[in-house]
N, C-alpha and C. Protein backbone atom coordinates (compact mmCIF):
# COMPACT_ATOMS: atom_id res chain seq x y z
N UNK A 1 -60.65 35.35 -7.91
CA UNK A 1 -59.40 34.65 -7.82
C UNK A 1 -59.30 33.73 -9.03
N UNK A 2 -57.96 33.81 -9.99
CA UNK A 2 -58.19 33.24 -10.87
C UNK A 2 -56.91 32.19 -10.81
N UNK A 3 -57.10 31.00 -10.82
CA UNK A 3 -56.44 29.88 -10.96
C UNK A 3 -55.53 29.28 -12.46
N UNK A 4 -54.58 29.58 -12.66
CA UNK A 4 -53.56 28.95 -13.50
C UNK A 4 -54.06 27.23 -13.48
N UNK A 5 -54.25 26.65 -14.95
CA UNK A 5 -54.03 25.57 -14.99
C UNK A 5 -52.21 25.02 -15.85
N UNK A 6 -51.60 24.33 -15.06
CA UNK A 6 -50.48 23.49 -15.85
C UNK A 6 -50.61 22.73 -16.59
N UNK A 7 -49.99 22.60 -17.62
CA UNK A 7 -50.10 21.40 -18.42
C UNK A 7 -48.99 20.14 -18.44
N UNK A 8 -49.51 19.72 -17.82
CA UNK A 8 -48.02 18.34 -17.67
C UNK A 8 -47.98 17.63 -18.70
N UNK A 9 -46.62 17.85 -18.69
CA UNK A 9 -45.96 17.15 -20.38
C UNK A 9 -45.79 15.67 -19.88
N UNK A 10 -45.84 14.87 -20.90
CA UNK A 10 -45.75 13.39 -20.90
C UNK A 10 -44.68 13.27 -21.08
N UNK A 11 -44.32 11.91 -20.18
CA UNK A 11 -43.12 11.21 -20.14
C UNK A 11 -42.53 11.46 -21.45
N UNK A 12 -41.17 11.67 -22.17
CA UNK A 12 -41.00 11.33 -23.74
C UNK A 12 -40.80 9.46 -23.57
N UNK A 13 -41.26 8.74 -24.30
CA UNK A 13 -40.55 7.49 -24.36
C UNK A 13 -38.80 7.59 -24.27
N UNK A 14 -38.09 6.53 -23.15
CA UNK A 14 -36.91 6.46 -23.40
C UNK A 14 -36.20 7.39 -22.51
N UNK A 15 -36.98 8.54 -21.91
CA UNK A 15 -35.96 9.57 -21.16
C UNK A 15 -35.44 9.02 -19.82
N UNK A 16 -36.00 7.98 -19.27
CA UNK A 16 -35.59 7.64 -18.22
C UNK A 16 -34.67 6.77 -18.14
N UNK A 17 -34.59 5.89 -19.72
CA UNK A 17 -33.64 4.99 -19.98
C UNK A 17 -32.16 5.98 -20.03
N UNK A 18 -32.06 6.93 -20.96
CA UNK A 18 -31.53 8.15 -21.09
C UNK A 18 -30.32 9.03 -20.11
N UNK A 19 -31.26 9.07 -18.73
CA UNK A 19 -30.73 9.97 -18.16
C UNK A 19 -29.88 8.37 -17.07
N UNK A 20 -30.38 7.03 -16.80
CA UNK A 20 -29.97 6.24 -16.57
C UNK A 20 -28.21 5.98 -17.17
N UNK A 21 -28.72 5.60 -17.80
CA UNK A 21 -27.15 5.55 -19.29
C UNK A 21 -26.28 6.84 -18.93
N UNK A 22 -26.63 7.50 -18.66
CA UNK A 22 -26.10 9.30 -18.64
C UNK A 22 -25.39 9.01 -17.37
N UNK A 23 -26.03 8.69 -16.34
CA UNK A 23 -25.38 8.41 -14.57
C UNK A 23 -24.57 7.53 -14.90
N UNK A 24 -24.39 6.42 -15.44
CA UNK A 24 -23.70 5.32 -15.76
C UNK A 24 -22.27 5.74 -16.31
N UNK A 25 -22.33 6.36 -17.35
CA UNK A 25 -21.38 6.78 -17.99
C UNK A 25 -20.74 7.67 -17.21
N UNK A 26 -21.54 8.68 -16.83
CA UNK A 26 -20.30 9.36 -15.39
C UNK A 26 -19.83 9.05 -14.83
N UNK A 27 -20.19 7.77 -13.84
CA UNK A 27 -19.82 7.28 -13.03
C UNK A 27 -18.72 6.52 -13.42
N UNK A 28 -18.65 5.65 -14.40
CA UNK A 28 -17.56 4.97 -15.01
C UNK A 28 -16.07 5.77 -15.07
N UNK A 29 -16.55 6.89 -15.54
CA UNK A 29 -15.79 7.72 -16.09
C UNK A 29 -14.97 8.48 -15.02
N UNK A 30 -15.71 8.70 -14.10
CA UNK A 30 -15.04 9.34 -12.63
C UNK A 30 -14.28 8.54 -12.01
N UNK A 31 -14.66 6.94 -12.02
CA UNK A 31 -14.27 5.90 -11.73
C UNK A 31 -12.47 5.73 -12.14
N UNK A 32 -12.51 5.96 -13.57
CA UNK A 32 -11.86 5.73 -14.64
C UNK A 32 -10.39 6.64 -14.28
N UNK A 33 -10.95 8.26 -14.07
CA UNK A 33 -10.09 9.48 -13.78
C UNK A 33 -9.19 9.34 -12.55
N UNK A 34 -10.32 8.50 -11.19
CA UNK A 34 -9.84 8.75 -10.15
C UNK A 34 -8.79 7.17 -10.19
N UNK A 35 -8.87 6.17 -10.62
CA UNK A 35 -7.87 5.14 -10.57
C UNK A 35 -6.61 5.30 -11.73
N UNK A 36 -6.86 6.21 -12.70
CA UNK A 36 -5.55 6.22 -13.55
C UNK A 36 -4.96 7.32 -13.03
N UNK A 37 -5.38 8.52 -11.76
CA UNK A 37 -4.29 9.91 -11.51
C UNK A 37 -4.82 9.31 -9.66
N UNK A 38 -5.28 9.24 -9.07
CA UNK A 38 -5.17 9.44 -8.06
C UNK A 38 -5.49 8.12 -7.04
N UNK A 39 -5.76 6.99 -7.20
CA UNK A 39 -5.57 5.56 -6.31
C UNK A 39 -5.88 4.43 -7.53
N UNK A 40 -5.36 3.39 -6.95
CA UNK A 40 -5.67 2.41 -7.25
C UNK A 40 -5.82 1.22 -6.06
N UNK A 41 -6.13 0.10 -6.76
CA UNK A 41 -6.09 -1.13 -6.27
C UNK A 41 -5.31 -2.16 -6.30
N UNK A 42 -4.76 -2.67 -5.35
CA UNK A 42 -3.16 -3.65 -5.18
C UNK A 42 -3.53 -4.80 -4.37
N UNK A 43 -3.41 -5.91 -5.01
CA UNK A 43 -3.40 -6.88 -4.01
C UNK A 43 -2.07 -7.54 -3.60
N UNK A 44 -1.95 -8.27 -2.37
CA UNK A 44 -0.79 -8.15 -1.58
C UNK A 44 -0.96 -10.02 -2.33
N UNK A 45 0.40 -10.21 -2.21
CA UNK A 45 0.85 -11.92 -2.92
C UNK A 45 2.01 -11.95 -2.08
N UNK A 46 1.74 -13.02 -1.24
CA UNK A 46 2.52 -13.63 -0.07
C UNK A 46 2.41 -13.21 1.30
N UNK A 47 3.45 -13.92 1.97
CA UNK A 47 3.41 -13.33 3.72
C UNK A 47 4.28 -12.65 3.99
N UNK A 48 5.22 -11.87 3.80
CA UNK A 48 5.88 -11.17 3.78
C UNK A 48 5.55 -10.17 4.93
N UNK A 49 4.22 -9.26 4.46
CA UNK A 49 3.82 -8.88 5.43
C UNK A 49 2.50 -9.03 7.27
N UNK A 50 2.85 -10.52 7.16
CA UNK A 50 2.02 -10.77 8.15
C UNK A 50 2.33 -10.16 9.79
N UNK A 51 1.98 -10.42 9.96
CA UNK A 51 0.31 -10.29 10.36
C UNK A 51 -0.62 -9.18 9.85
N UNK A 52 0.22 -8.22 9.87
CA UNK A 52 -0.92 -6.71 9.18
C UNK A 52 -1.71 -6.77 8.01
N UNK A 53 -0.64 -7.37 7.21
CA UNK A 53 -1.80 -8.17 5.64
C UNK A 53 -1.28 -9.24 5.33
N UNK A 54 -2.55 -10.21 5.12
CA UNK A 54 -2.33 -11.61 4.22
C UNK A 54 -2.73 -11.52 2.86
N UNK A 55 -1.88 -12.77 2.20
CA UNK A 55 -1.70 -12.92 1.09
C UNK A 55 -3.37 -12.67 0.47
N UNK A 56 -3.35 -12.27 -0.60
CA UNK A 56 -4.87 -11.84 -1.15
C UNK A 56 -5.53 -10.73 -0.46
N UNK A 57 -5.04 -9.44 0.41
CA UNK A 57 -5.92 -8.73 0.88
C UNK A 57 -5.83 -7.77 -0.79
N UNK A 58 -6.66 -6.95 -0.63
CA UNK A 58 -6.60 -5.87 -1.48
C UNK A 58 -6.63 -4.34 -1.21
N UNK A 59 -6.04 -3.83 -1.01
CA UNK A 59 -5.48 -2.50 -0.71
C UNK A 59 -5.99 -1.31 -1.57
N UNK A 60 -6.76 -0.42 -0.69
CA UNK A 60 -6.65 0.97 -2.18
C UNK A 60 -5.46 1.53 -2.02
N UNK A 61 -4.83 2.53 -2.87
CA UNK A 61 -3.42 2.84 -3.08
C UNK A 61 -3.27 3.95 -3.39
N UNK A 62 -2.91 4.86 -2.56
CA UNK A 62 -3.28 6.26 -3.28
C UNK A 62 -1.59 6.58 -4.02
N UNK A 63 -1.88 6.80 -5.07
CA UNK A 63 -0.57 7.04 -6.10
C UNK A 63 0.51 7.93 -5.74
N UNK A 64 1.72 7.34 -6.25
CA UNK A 64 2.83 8.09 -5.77
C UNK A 64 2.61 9.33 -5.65
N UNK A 65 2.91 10.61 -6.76
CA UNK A 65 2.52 12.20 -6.53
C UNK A 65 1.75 12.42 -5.59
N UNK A 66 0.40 11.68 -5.02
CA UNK A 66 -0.33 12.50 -4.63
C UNK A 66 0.05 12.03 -2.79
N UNK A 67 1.04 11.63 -2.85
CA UNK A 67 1.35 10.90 -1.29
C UNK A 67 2.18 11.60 -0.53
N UNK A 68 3.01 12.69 -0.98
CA UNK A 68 3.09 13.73 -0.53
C UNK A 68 4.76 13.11 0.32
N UNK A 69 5.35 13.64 1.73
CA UNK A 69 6.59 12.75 2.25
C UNK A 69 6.26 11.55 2.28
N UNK A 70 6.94 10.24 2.25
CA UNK A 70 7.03 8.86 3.21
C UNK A 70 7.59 9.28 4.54
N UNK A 71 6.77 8.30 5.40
CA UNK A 71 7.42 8.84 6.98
C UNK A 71 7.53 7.21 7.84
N UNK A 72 8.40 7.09 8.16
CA UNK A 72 8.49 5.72 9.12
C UNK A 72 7.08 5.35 9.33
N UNK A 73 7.00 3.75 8.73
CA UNK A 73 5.65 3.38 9.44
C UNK A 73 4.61 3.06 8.15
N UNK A 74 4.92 4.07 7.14
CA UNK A 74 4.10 3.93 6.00
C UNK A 74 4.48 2.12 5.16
N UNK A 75 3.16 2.17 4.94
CA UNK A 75 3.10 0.88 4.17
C UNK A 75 2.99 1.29 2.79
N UNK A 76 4.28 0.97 1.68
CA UNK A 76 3.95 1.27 0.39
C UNK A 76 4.11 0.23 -0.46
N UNK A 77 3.82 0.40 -1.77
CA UNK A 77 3.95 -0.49 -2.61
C UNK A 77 4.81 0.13 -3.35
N UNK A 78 6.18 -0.46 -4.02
CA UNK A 78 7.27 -0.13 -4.60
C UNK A 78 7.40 -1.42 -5.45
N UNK A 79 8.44 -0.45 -6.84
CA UNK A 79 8.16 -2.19 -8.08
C UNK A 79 9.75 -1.53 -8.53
N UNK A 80 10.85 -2.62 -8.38
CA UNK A 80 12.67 -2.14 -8.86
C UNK A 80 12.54 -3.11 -9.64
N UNK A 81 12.74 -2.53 -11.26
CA UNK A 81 13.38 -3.91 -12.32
C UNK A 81 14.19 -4.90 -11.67
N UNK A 82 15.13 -4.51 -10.89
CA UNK A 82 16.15 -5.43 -10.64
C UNK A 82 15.32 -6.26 -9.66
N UNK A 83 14.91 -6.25 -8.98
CA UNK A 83 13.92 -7.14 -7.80
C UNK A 83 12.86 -7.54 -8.21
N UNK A 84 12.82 -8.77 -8.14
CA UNK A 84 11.21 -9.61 -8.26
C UNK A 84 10.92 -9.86 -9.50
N UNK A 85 12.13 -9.87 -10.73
CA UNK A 85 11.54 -9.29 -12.03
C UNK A 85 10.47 -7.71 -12.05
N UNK A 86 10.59 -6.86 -11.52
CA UNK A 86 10.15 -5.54 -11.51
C UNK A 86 8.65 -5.97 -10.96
N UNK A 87 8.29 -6.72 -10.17
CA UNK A 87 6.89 -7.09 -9.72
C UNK A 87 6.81 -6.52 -8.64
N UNK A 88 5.03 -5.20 -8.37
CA UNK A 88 5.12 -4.71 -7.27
C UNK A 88 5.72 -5.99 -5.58
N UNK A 89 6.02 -4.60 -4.98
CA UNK A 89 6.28 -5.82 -3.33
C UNK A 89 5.15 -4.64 -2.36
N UNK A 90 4.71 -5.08 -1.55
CA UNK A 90 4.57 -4.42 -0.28
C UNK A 90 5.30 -4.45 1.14
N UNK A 91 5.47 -3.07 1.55
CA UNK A 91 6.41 -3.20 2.23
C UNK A 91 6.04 -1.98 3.71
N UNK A 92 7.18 -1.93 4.70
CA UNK A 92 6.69 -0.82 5.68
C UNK A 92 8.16 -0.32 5.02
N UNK A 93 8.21 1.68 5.50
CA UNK A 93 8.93 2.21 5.72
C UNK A 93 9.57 2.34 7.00
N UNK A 94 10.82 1.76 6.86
CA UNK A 94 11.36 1.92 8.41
C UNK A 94 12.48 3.10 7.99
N UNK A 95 13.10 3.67 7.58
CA UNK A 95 13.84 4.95 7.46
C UNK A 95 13.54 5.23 6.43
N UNK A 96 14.39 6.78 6.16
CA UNK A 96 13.95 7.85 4.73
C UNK A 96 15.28 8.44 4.62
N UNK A 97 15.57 9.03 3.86
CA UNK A 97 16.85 9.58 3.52
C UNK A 97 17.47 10.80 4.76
N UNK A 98 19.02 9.96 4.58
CA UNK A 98 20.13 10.31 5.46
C UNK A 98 19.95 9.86 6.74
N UNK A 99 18.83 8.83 6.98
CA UNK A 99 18.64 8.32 8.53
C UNK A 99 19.99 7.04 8.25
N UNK A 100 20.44 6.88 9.25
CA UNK A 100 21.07 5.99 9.53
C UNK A 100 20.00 4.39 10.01
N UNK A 101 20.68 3.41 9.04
CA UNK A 101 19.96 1.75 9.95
C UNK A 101 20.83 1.01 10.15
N UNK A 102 20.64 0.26 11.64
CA UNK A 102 21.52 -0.77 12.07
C UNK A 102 20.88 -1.65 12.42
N UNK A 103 21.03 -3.15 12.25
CA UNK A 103 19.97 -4.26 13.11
C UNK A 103 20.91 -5.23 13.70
N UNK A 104 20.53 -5.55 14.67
CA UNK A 104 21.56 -6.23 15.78
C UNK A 104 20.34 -7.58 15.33
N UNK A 105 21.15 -8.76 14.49
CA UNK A 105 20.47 -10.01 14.84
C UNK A 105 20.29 -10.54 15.69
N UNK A 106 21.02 -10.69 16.53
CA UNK A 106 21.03 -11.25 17.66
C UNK A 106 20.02 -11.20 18.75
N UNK A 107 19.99 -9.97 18.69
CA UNK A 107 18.45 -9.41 19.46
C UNK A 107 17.38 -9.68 18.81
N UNK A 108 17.41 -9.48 17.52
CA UNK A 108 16.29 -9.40 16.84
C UNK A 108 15.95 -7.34 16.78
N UNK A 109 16.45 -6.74 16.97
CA UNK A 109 16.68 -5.16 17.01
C UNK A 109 16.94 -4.43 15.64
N UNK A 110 15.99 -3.63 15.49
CA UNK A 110 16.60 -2.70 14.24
C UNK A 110 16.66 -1.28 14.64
N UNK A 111 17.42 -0.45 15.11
CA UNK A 111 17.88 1.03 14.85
C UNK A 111 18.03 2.09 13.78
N UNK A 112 17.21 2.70 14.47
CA UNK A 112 17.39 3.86 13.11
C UNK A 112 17.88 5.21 14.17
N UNK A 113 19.06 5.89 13.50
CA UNK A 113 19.69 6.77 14.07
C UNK A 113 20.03 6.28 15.48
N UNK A 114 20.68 4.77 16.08
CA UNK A 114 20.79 4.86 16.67
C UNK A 114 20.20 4.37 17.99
N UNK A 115 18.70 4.78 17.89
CA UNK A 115 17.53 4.24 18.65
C UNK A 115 16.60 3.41 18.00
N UNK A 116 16.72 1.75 19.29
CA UNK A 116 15.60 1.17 18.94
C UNK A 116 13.98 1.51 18.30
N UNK A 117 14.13 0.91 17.94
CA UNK A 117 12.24 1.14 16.98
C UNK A 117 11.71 0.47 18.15
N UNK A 118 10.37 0.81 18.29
CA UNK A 118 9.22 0.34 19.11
C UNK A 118 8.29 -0.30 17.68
N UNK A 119 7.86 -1.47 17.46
CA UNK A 119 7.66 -2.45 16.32
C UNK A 119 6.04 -3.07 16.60
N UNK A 120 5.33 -2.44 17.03
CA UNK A 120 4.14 -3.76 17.63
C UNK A 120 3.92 -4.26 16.47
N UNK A 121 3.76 -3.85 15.22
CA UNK A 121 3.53 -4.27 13.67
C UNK A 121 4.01 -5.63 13.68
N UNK A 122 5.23 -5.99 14.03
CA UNK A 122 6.02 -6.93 13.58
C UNK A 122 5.65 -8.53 13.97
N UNK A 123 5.66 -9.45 13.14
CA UNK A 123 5.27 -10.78 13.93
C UNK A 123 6.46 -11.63 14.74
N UNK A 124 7.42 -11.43 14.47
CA UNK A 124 8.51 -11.29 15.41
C UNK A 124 9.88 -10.66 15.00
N UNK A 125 10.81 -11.01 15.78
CA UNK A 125 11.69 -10.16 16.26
C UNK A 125 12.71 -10.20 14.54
N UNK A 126 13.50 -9.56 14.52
CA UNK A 126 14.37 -9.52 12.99
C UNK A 126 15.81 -10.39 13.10
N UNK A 127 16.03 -11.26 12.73
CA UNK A 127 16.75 -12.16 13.22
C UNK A 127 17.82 -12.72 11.47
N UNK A 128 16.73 -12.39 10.77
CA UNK A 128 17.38 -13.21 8.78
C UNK A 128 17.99 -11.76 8.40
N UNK A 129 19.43 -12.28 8.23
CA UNK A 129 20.62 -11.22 7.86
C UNK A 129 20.35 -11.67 6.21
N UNK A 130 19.91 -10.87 5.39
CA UNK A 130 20.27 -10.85 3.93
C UNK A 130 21.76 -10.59 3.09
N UNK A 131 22.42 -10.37 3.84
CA UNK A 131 23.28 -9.54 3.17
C UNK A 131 24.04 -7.80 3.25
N UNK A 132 23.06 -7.15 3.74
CA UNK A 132 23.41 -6.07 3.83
C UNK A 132 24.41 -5.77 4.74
N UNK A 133 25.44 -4.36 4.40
CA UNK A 133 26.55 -4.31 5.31
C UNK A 133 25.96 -3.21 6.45
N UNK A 134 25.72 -2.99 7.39
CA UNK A 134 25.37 -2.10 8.56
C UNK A 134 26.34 -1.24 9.08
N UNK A 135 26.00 -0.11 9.56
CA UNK A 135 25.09 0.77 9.66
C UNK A 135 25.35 1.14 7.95
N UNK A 136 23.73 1.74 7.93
CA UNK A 136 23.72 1.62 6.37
C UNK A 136 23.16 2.75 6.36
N UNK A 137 23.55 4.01 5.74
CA UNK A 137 22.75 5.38 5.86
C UNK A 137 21.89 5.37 4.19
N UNK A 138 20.80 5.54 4.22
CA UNK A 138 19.77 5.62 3.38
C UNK A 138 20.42 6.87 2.29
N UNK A 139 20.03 6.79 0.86
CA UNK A 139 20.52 7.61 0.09
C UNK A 139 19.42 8.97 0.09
N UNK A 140 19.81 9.97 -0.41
CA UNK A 140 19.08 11.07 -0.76
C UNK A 140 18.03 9.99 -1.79
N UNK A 141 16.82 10.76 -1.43
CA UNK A 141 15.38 9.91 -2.47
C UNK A 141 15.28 9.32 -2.49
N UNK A 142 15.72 8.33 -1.23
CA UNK A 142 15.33 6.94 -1.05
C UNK A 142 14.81 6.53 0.02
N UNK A 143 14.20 5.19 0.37
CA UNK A 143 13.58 4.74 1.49
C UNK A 143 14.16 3.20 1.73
N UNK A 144 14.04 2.81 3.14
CA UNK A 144 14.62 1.74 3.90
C UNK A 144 13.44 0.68 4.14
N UNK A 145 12.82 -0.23 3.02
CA UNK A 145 11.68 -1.05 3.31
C UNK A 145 11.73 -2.47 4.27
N UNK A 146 10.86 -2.90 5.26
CA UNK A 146 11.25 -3.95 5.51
C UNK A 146 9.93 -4.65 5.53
N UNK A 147 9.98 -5.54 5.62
CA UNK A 147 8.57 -6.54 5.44
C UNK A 147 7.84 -6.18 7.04
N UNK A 148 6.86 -6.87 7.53
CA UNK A 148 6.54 -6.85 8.68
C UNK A 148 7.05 -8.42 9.16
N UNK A 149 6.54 -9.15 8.53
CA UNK A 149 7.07 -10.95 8.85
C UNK A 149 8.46 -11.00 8.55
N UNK A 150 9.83 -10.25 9.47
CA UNK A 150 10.82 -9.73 9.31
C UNK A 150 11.62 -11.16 8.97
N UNK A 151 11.28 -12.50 9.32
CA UNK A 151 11.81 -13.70 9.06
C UNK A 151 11.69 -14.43 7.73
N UNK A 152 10.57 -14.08 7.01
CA UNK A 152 10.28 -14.37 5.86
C UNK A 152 9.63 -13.36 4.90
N UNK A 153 10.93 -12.90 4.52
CA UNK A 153 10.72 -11.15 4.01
C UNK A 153 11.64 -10.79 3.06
N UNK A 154 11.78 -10.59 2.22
CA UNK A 154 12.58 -10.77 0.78
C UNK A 154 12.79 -8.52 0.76
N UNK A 155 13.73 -7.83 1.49
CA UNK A 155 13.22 -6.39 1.86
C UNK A 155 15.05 -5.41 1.28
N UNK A 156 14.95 -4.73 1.88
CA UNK A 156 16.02 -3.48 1.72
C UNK A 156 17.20 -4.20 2.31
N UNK A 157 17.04 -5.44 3.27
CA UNK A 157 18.06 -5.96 3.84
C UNK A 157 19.17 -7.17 2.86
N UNK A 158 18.42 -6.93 1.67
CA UNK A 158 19.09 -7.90 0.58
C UNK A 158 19.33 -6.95 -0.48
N UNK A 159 21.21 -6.78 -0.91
CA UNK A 159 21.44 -5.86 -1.46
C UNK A 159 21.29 -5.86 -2.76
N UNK A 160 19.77 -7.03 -3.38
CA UNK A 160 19.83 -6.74 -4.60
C UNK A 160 18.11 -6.00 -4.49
N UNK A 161 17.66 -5.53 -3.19
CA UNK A 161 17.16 -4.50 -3.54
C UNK A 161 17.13 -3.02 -2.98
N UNK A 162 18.19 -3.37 -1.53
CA UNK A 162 18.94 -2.19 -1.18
C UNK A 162 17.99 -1.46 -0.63
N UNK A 163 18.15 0.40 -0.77
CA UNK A 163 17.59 1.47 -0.73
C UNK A 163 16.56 1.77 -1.61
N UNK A 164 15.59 1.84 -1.61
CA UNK A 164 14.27 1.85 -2.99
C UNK A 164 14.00 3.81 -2.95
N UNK A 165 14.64 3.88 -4.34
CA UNK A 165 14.62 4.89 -4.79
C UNK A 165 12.91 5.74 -5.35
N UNK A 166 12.88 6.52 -4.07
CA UNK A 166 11.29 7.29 -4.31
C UNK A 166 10.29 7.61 -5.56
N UNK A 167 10.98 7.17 -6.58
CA UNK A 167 10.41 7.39 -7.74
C UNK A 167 9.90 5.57 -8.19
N UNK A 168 10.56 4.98 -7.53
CA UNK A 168 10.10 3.50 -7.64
C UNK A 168 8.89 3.22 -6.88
N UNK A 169 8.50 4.03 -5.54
CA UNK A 169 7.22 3.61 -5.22
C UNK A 169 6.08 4.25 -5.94
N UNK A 170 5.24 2.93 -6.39
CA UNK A 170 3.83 3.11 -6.76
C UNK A 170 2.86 4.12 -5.71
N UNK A 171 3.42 3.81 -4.14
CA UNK A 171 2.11 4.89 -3.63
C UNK A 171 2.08 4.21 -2.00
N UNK A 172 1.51 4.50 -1.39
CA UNK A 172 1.14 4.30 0.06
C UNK A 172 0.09 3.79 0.27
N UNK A 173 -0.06 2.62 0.68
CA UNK A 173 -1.78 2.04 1.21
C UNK A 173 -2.19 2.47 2.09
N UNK A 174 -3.47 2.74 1.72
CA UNK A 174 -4.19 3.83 3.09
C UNK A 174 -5.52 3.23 3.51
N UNK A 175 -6.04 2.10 2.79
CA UNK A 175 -7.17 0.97 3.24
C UNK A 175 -6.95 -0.14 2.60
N UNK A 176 -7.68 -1.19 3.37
CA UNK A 176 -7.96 -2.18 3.22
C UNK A 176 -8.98 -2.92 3.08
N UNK A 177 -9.30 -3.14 1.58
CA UNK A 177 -10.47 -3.16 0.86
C UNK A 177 -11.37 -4.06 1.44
N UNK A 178 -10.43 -5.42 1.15
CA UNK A 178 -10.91 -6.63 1.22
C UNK A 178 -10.36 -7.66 1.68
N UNK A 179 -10.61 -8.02 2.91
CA UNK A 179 -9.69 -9.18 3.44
C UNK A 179 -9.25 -10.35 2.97
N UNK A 180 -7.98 -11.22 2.66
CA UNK A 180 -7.88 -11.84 2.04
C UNK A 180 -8.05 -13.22 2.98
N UNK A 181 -7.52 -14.67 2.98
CA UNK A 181 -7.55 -15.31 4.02
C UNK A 181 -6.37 -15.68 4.65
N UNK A 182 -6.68 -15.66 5.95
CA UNK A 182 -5.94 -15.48 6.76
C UNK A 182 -5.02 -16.93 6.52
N UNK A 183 -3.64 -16.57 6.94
CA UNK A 183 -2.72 -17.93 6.84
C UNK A 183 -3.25 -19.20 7.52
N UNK A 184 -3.54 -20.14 6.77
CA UNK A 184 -3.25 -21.58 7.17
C UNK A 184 -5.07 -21.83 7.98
N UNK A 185 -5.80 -20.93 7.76
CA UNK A 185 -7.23 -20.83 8.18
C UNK A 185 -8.53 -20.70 7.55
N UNK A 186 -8.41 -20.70 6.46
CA UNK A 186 -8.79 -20.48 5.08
C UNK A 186 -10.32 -19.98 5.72
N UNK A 187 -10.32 -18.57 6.09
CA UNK A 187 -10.85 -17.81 6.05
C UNK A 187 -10.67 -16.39 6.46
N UNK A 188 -11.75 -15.81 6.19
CA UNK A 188 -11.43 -14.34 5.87
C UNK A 188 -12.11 -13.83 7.28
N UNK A 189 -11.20 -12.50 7.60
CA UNK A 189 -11.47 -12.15 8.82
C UNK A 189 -12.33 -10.58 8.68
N UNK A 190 -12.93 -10.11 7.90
CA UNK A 190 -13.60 -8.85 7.86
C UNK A 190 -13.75 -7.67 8.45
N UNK A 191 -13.39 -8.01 10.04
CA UNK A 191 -13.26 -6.92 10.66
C UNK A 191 -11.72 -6.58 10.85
N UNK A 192 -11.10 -6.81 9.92
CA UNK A 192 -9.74 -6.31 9.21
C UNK A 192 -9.52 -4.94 7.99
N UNK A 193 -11.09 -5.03 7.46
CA UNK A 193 -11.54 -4.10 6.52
C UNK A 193 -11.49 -2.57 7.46
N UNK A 194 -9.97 -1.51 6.68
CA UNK A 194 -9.89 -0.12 7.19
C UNK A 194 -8.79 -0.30 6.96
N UNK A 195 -8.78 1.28 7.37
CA UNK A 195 -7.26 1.60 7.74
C UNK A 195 -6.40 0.96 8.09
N UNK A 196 -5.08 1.34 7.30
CA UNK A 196 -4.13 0.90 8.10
C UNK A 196 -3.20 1.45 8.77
């Protein structure tokens, strides 16, 4: 029986530094691919949408193209020159094109086609008339945004930002990175981190 001896090659100096640097650079780089075509990161500035997010959470964002319909309910981020000085907003989708919206202040009620919305999202009832004239049918390629903190909410219900035309949203938030702090408590609540 005859036995093979191996010869084990020596470390080269440096290869481990090498292939280190090598992982690094991929990783950056994948990093790099997947936040300039397919998500990013958004942080939310103000209350607008409370309770669901406070001011400073940070959101991943998966980019417009790759978000496929908006459907009632979606939380997106949309940026209109004419509004905010063109500064993203976050917002919910409450209609999509050719739905009809009506909101009865009085109640605090918003309708789409007609039928009340079921809202648990909301921190209360919708009551701050902006301006808009009702029933208001949504345009082709557009969407009907409203804040969740429907009282202190700067949204689609003020006609200088109307119907937000689908090519204006940045994308749909689909987690929640990092909790920001919670209003008037100055701290952060963590088991807020997920989905939304």
């Amino acid at each position: 029986m005859s036995v093979e001896k191996t010869e084990t090659k020596p470390d080269q100096p440096g290869r481990g530094l090498y292939e280190w640097t090598q992982a690094l650079v991929c990783s950056v780089l994948a990093a790099v691919v997947l936040f300039a075509f397919g998500a990013r990161v958004v942080g939310v500035s103000g209350g607008s949408m409370r309770e669901t997010l406070q001011n400073g959470d940070l959101l991943l964002v998966v980019n417009g193209p790759l978000c496929g319909e908006y459907r009632r309910g979606d939380v997106v981020i949309a940026a209109k020159t004419s509004f905010e000085h063109g500064e993203p907003i976050v917002k919910r989708v409450i209609a999509t094109e050719g739905q009809a919206v009506d909101v009865d202040f009085d109640r605090g009620l918003v309708y789409v086609d007609g039928e009340a919305l079921e809202e648990p999202y909301i921190r209360e009832d919708t009551h701050l008339d902006l301006g808009m004239a009702y029933p208001f049918t949504v345009p082709e390629g557009c969407l009907f945004l409203m804040g969740d903190n429907r009282n202190e909410s700067r949204d689609s219900r003020e006609p200088a930002l109307g119907a937000v035309d689908e090519r204006c949203v940045i994308g749909r938030a689909v987690f929640l990175l990092l909790p920001g702090e919670t209003a008037g408590l100055r701290i952060r609540e963590w088991d807020r981190i997920g989905t939304l």
